[in-house]
N, C-alpha and C. Protein backbone atom coordinates (compact mmCIF):
# COMPACT_ATOMS: atom_id res chain seq x y z
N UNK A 1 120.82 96.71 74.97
CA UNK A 1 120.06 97.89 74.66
C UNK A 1 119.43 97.74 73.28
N UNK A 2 118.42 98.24 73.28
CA UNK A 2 117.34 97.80 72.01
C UNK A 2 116.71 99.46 71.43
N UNK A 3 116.86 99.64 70.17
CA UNK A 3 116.25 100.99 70.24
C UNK A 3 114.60 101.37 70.96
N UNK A 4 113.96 100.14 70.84
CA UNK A 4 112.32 100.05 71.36
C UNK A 4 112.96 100.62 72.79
N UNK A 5 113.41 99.98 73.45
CA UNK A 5 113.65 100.24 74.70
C UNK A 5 114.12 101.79 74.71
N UNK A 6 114.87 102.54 74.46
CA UNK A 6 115.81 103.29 74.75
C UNK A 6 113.85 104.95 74.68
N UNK A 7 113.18 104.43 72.88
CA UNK A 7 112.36 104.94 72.40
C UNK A 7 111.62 105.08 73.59
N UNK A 8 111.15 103.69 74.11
CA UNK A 8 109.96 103.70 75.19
C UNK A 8 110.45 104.22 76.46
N UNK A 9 111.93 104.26 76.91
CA UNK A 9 112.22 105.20 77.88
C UNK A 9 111.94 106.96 77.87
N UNK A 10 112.20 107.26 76.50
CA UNK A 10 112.37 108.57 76.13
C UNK A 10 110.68 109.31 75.91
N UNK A 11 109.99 108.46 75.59
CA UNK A 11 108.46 108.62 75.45
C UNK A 11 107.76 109.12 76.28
N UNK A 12 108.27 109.32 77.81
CA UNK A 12 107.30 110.03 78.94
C UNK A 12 108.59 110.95 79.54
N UNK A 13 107.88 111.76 79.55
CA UNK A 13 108.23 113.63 80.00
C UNK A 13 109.04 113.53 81.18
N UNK A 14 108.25 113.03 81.97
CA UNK A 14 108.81 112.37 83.31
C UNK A 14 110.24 112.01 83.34
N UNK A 15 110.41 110.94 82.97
CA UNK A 15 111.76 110.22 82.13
C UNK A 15 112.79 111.20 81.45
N UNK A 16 112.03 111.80 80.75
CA UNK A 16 112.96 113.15 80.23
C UNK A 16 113.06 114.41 80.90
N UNK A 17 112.56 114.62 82.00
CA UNK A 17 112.87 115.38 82.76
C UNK A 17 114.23 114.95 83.91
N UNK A 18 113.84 113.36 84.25
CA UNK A 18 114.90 113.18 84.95
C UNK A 18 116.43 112.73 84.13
N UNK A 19 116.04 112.70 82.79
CA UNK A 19 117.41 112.92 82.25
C UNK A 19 118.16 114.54 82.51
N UNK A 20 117.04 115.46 82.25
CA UNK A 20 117.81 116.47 82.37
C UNK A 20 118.54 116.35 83.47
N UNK A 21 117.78 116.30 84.57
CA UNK A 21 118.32 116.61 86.20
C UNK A 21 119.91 115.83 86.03
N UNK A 22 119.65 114.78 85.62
CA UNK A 22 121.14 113.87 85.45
C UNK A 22 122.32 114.71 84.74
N UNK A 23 121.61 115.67 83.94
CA UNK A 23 122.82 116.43 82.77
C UNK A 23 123.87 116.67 83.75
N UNK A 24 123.43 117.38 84.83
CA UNK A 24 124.32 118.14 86.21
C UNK A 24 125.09 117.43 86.59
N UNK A 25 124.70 116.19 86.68
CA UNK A 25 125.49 115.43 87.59
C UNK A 25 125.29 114.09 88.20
N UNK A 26 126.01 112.93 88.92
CA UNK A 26 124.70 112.13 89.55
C UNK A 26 124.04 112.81 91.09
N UNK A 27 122.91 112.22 90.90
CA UNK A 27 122.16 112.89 91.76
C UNK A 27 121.61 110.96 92.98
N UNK A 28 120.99 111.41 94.13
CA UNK A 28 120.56 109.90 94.38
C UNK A 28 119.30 109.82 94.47
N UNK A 29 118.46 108.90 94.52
CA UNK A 29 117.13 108.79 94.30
C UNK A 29 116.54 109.31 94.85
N UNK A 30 116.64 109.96 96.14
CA UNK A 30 115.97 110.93 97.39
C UNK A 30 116.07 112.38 96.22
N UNK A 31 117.15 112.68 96.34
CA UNK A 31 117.16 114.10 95.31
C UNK A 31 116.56 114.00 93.72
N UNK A 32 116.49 112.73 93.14
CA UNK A 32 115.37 113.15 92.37
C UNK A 32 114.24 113.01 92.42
N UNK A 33 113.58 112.18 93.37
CA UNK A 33 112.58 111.88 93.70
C UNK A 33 111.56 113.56 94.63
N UNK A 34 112.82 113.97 94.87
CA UNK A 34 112.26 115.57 95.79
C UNK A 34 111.95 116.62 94.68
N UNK A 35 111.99 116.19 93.62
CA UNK A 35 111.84 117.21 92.52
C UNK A 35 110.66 117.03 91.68
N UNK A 36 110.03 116.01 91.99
CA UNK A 36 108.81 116.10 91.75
C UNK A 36 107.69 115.63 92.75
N UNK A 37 106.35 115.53 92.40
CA UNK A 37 105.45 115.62 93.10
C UNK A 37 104.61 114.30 92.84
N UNK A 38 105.41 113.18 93.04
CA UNK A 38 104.85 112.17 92.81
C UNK A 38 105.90 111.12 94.07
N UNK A 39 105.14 109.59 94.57
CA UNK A 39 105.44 108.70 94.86
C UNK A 39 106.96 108.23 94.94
N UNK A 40 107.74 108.07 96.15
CA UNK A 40 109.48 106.96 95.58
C UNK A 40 108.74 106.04 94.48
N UNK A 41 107.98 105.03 95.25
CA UNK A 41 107.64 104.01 93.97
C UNK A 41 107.54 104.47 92.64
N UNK A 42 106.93 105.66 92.29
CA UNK A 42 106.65 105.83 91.16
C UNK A 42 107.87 106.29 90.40
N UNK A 43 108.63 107.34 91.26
CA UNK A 43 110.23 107.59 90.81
C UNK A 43 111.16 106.48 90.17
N UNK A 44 110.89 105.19 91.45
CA UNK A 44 111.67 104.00 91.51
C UNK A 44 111.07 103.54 89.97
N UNK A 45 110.05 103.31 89.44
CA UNK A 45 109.70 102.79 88.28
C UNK A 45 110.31 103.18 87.17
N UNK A 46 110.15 104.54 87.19
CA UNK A 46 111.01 105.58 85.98
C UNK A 46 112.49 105.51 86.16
N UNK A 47 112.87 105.44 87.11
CA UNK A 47 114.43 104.88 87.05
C UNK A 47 114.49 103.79 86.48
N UNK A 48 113.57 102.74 86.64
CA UNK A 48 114.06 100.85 86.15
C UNK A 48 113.89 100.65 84.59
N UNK A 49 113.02 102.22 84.30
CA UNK A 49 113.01 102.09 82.63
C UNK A 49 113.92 102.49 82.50
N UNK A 50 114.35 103.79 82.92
CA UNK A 50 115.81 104.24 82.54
C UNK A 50 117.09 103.32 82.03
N UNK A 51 117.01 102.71 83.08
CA UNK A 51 118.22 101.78 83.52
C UNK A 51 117.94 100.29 82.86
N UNK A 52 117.26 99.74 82.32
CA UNK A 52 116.75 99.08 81.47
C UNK A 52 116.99 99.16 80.02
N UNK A 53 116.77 100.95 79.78
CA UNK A 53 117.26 101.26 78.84
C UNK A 53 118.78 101.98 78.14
N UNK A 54 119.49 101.26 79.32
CA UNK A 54 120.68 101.59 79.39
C UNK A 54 121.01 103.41 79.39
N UNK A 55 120.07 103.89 79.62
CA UNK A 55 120.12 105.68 79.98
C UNK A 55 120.56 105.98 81.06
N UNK A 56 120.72 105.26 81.92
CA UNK A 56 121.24 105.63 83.35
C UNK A 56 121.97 104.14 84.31
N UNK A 57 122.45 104.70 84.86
CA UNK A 57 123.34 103.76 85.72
C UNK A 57 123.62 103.60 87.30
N UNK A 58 123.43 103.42 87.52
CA UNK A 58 123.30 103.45 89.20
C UNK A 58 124.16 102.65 90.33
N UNK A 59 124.52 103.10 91.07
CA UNK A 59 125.72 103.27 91.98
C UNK A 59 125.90 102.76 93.62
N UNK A 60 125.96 102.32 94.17
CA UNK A 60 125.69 102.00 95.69
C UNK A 60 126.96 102.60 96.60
N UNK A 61 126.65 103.69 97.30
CA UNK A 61 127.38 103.92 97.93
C UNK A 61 126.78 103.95 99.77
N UNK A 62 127.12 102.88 100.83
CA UNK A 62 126.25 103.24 101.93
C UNK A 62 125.20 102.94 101.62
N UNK A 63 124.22 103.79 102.22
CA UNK A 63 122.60 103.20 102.18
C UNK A 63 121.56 104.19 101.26
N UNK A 64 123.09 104.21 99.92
CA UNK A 64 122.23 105.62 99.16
C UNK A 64 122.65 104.76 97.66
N UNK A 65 121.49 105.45 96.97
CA UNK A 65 121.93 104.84 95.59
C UNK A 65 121.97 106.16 94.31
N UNK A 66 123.11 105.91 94.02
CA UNK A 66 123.38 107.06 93.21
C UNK A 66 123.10 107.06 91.08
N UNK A 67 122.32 108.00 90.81
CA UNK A 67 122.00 107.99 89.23
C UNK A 67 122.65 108.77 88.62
N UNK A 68 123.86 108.38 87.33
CA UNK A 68 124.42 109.30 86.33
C UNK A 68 123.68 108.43 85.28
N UNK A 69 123.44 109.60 84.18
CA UNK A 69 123.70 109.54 82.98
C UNK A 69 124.57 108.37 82.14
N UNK A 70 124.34 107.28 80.98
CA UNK A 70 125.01 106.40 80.31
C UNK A 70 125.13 107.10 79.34
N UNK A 71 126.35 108.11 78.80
CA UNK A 71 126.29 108.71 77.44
C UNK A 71 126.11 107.53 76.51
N UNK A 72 126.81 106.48 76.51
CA UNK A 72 127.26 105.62 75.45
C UNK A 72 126.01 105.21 74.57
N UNK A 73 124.89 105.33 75.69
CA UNK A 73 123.82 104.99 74.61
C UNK A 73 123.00 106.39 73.73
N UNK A 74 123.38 107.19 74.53
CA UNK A 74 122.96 108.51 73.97
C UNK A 74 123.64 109.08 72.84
N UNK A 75 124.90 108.43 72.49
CA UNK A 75 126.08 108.63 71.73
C UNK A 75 125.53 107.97 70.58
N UNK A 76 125.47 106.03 70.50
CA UNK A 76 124.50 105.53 69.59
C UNK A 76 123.52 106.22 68.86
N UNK A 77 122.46 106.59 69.93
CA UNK A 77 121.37 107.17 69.24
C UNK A 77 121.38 108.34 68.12
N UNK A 78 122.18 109.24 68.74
CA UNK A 78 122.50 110.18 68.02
C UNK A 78 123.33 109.85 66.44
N UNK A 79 124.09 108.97 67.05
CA UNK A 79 124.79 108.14 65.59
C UNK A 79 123.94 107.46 64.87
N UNK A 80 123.20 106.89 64.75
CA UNK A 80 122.33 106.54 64.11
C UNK A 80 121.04 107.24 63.68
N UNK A 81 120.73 108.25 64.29
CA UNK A 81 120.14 109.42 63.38
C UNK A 81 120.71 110.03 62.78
N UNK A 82 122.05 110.28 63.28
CA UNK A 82 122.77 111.20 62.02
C UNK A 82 122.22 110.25 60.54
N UNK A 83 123.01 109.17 60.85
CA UNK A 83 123.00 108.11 59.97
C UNK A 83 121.79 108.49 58.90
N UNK A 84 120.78 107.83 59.61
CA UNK A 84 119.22 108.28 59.29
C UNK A 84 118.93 109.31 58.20
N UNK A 85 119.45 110.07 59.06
CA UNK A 85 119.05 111.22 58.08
C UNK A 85 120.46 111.90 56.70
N UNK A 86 120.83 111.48 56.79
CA UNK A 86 122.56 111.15 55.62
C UNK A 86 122.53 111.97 55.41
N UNK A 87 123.33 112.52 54.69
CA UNK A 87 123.73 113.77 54.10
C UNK A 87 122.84 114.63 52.96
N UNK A 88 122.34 115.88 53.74
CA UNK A 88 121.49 116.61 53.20
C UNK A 88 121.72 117.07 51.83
N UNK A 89 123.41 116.88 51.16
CA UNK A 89 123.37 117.11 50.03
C UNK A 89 123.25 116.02 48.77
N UNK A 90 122.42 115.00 49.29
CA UNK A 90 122.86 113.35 48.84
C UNK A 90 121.45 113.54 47.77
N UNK A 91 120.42 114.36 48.67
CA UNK A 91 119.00 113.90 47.84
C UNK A 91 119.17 114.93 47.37
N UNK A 92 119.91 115.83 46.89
CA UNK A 92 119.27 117.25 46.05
C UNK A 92 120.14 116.66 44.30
């Protein structure tokens, strides 16, 4: 996982919409793909950034494939903005 990557996942709406959907729960590609108004292929794409960018993880159960949420990288990120931005009483 690379922050470019994680950045360029997070960069289209799309992508961040299907994080939300993930907040709930895992969901499988049919059910997120029914939530919007676009193409599987095009769904299937926005998942491979996802999952590329270590944001999501995916599951094989049967002839279904299932998407949760990877906190661990969401955990990072957040740690390292904290970081980022240090302690607000540091610059006064």
């Amino acid at each position: 996982m690379t922050f470019a990557a994680t950045f360029k996942a997070l960069s289209d709406p799309v992508r961040r919409d299907i994080l939300n959907l993930l907040k709930k729960g895992r969901l499988s590609a049919g059910d997120i793909g029914a939530q919007f108004d676009m193409t599987g292929a095009t769904i299937s794409y926005h998942l491979k950034i996802l999952k590329k960018a270590d944001l999501v993880v995916e599951s094989r159960e049967k002839n279904y494939i299932y998407y949760e949420l990877s906190t661990s990288v969401l955990e990072d990120l957040m740690v390292w903005l904290t970081d980022l931005k240090g302690d607000s009483h540091e610059n006064q």
